[in-house]
Protein backbone atom coordinates (compact mmCIF):
# COMPACT_ATOMS: atom_id res chain seq x y z
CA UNK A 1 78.55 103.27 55.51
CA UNK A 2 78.51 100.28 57.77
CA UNK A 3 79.97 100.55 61.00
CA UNK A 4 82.77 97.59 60.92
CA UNK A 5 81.61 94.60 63.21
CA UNK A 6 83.99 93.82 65.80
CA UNK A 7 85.15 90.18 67.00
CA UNK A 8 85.67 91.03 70.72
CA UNK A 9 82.88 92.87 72.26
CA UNK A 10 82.88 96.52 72.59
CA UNK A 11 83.76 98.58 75.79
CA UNK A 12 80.68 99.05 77.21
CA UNK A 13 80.01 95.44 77.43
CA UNK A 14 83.11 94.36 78.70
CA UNK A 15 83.23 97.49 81.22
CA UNK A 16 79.59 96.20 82.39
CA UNK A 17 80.83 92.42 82.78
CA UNK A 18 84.16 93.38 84.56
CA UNK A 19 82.41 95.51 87.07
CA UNK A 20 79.42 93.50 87.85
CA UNK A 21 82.15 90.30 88.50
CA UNK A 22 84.55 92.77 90.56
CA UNK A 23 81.47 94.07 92.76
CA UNK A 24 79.55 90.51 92.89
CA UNK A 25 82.98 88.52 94.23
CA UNK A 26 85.46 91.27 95.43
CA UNK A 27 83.53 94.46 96.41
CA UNK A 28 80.03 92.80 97.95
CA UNK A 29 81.81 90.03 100.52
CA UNK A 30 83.59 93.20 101.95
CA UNK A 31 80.86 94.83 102.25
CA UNK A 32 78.86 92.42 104.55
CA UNK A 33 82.06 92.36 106.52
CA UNK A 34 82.13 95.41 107.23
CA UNK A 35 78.39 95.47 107.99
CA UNK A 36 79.02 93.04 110.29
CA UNK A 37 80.77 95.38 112.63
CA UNK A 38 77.64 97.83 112.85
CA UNK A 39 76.45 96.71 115.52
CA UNK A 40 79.66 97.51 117.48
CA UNK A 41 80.71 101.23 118.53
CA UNK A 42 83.85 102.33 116.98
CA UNK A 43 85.70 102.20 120.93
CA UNK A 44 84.69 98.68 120.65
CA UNK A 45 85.90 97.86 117.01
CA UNK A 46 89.66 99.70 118.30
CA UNK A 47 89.10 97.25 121.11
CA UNK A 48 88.85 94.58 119.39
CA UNK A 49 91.22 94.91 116.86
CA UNK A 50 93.86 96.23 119.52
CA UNK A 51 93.66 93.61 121.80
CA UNK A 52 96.69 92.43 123.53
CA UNK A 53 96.55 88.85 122.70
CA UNK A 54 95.35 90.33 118.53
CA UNK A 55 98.40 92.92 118.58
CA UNK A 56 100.69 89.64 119.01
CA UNK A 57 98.86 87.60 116.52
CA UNK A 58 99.72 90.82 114.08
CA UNK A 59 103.06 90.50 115.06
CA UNK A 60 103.79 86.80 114.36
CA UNK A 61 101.63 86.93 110.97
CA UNK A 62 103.31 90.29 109.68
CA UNK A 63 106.81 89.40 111.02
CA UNK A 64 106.81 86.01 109.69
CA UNK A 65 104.76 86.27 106.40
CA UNK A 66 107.83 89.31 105.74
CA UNK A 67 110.60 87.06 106.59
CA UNK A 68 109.17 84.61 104.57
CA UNK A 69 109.20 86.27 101.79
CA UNK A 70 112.04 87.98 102.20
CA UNK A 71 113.43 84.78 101.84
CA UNK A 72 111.83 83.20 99.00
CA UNK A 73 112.86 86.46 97.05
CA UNK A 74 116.76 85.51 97.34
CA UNK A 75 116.22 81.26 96.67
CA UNK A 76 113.10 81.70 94.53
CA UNK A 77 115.59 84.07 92.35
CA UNK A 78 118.22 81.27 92.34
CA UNK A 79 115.49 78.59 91.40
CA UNK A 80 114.36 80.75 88.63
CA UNK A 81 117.60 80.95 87.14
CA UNK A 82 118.78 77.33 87.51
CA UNK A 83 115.36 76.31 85.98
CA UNK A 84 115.89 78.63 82.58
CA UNK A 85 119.40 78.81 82.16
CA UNK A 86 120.55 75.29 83.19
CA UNK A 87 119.35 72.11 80.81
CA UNK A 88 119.99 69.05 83.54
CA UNK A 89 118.54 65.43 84.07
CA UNK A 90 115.35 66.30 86.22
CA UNK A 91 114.66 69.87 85.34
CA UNK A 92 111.28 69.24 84.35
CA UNK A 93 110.25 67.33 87.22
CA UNK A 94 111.82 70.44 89.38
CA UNK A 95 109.91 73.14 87.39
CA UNK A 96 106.80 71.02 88.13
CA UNK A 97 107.22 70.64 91.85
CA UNK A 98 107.17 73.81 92.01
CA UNK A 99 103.61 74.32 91.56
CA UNK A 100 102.95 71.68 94.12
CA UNK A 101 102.04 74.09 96.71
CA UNK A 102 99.35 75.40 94.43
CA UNK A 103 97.70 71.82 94.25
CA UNK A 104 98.32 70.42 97.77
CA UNK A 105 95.77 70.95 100.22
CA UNK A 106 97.45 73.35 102.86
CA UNK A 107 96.28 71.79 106.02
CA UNK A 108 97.93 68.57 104.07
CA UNK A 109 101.06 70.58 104.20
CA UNK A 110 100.82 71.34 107.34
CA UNK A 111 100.04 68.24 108.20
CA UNK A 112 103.72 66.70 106.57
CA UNK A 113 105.96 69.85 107.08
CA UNK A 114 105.21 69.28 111.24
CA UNK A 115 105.79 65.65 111.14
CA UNK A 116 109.33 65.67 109.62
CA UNK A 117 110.09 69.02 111.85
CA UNK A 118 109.34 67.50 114.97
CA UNK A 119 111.84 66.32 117.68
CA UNK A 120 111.35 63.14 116.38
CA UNK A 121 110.85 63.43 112.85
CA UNK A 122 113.40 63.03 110.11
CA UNK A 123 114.82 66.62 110.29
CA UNK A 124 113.40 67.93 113.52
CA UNK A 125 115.41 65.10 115.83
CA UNK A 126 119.10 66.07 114.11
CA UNK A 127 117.89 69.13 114.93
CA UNK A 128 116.84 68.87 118.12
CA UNK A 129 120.33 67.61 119.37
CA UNK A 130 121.80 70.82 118.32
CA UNK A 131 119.39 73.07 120.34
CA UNK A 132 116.99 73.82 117.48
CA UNK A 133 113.32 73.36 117.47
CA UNK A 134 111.15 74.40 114.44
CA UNK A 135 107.66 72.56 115.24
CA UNK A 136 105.59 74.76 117.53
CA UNK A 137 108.03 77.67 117.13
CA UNK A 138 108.31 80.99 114.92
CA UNK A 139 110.71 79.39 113.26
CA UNK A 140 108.38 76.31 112.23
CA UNK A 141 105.55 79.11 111.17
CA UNK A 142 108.08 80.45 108.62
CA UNK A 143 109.39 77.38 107.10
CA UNK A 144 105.35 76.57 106.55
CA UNK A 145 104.85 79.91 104.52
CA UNK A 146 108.20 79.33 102.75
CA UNK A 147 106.89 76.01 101.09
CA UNK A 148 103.36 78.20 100.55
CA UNK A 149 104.55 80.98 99.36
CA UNK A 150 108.07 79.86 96.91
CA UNK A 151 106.01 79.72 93.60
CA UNK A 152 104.70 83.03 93.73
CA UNK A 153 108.61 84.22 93.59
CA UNK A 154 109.27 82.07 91.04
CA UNK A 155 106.56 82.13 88.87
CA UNK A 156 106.89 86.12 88.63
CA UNK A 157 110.57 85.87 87.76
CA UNK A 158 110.97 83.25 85.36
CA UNK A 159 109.00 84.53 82.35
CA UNK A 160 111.40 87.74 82.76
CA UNK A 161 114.50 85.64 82.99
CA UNK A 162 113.09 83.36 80.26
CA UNK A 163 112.50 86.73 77.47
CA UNK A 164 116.33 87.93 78.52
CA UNK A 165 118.19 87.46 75.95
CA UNK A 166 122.18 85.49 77.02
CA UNK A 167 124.22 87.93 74.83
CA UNK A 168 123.87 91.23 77.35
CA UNK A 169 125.91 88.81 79.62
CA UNK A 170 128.20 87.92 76.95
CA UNK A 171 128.48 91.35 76.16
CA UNK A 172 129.36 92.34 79.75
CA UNK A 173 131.88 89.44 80.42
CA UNK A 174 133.16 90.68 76.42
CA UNK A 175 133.57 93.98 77.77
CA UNK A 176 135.56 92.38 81.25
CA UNK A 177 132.55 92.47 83.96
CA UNK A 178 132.27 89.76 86.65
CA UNK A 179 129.52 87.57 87.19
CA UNK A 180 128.45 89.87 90.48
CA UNK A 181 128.73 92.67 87.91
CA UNK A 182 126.92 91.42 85.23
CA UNK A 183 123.67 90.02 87.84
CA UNK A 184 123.80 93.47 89.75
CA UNK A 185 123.89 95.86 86.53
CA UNK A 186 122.44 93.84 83.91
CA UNK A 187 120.12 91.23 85.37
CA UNK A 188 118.55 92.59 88.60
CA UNK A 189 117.65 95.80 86.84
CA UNK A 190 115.35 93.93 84.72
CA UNK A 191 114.00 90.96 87.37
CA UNK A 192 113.51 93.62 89.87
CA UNK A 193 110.02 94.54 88.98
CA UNK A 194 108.66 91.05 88.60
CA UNK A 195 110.71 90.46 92.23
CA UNK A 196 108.54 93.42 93.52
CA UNK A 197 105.47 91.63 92.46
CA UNK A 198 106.69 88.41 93.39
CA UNK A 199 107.80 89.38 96.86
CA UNK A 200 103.92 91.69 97.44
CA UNK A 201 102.20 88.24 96.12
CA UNK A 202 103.86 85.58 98.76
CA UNK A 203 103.90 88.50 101.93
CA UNK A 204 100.05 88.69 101.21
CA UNK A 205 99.64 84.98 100.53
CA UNK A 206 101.77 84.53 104.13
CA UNK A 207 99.28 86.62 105.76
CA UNK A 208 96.04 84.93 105.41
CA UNK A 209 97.63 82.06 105.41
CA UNK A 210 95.72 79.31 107.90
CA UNK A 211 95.87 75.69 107.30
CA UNK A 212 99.39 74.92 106.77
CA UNK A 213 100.34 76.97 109.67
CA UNK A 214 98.16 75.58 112.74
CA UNK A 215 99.35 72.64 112.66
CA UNK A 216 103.14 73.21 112.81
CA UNK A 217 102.95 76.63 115.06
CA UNK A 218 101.33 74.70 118.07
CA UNK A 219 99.62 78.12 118.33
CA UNK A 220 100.68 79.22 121.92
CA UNK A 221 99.18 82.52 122.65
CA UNK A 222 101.26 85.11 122.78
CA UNK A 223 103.71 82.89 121.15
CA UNK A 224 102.69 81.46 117.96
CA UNK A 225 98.97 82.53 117.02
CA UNK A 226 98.57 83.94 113.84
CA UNK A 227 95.58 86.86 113.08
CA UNK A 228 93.74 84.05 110.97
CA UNK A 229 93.41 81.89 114.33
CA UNK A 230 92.27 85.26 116.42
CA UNK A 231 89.44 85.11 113.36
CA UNK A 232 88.08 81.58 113.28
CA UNK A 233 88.54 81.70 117.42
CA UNK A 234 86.03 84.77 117.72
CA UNK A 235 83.84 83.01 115.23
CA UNK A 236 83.75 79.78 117.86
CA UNK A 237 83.04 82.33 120.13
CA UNK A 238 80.34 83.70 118.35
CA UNK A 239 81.83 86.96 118.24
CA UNK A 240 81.03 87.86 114.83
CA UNK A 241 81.69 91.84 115.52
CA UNK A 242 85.06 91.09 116.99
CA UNK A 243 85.81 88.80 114.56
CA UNK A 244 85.20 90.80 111.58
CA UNK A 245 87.36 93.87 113.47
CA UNK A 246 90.51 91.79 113.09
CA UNK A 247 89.63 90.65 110.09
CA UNK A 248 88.86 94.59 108.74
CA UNK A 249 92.34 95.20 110.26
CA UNK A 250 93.84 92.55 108.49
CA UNK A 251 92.26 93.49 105.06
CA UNK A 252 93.39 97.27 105.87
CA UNK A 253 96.91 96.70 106.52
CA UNK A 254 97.48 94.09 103.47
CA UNK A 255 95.54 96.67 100.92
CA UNK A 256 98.19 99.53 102.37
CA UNK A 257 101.14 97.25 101.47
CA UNK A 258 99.96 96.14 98.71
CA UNK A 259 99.15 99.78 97.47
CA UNK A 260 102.73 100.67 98.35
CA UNK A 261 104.45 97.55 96.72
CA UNK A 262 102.48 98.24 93.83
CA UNK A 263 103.51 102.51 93.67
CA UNK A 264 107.10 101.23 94.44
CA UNK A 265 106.87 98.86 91.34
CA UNK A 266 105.37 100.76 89.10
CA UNK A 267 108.51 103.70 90.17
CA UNK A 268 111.06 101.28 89.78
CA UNK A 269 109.42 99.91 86.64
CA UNK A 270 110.03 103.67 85.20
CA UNK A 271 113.51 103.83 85.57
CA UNK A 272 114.71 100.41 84.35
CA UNK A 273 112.26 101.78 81.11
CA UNK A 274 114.01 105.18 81.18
């Protein structure tokens, strides 16, 4: 008997194809980083990756790229719902900006966002007479990864929001639940997951984030350098070693968040099943 001929090829070959991409584009330009460092001792790597003026860049980056986030999980929730549950003149055109980010060069970005946030651009100078500078500040560095880093919120939430049926919340406003009821015990259970992922994808997306941010964070060491910039300025400096230290850092740190995100997801994912 003829063994049945399969349209989509079998499991070795895809196995073979999936590995040899993953190791060719993921597994082999960590690799030569890492070589990279060999010809440092591992005092000197520490050293370099612990440096005073590094430990601050980690500071900004993490601290920033979190709050950033952070953020974009509460709005990019609200822009998610407007955008399925609302039919208004424009929605389209809103649900399409939204990928701008994704198609707009970053140091372009960067370029725009520190123009109108300066003391004398269009929402910098009202600001400015109020106390408030964002240009060159933290605060400038985290409305940059905002505008970077929105879609990835959105984009994970909307397909869940989008597949939820309206009748569990007529059911719960049938049954006399609020609207804070009916979000926190009907709708959050079920968006939380996708928020999970949504939240991991912009905090790592706000961490190796470069060109949008150089340009409005005036990078002031101490101040407002981000890890990235501690990178590329080793690299002018043609300290490769040091430069691939931070960067092994970097890469370290994000791949333990991520892996914790991703065990925390997978947990909460669970219960909203059970």
């Amino acid at each position: 008997m003829s063994r049945k001929k399969r349209v989509i090829p079998g499991f070795s070959l895809t196995l073979g194809i999936t590995m040899s991409y993953v190791g060719f584009f993921v597994m082999l330009p960590m690799i030569s980083m890492a070589l990279q460092t060999a010809n440092l001792s591992f005092k000197e790597i520490i050293d370099s990756a612990t440096d005073a003026r590094v430990l601050s860049s980690y500071k900004v980056s993490f601290g920033c790229s979190f709050l950033a986030a952070l953020i974009n999980s509460v709005f990019g929730t609200m822009l998610a719902w407007v955008i399925v549950r609302y039919r208004f003149l424009g929605r389209s055109l809103i649900d399409g900006l939204i990928e701008l980010p994704f198609a707009l060069p970053t140091a372009v970005a960067g370029i725009a966002l520190t123009f109108l946030t300066t003391n004398k651009g269009w929402i910098g100078q009202p600001l400015s007479r109020l106390g408030v500078s964002i240009a060159y500040t933290k605060l400038g560095i985290i409305v940059a990864l905002v505008f970077i880093t929105l879609p990835f919120v959105v984009r994970s939430i909307q397909p869940i929001l989008e597949d939820l049926s309206p009748d569990y919340e007529e059911a719960g406003r049938t049954l006399g639940a609020g609207s804070f009821t009916i979000f926190w015990k009907i709708i959050f259970p079920e968006i939380k997951p996708a928020l999970l992922t949504g939240f991991a994808l912009a905090f790592a997306r706000g961490l190796g984030e470069y060109g949008s941010v150089i340009f409005i964070a005036g990078n002031k060491p101490f101040q407002t350098e981000i890890a990235p910039l501690m990178i590329v300025t080793r690299l002018e400096e043609f300290l490769y070693g040091q430069a691939t230290a931070v960067a092994l850092f970097m890469l370290l740190a994000s791949f333990i968040i991520m892996f914790i995100v991703n065990r925390v997801q997978i947990r909460v994912a669970r219960l909203v099943g059970d």
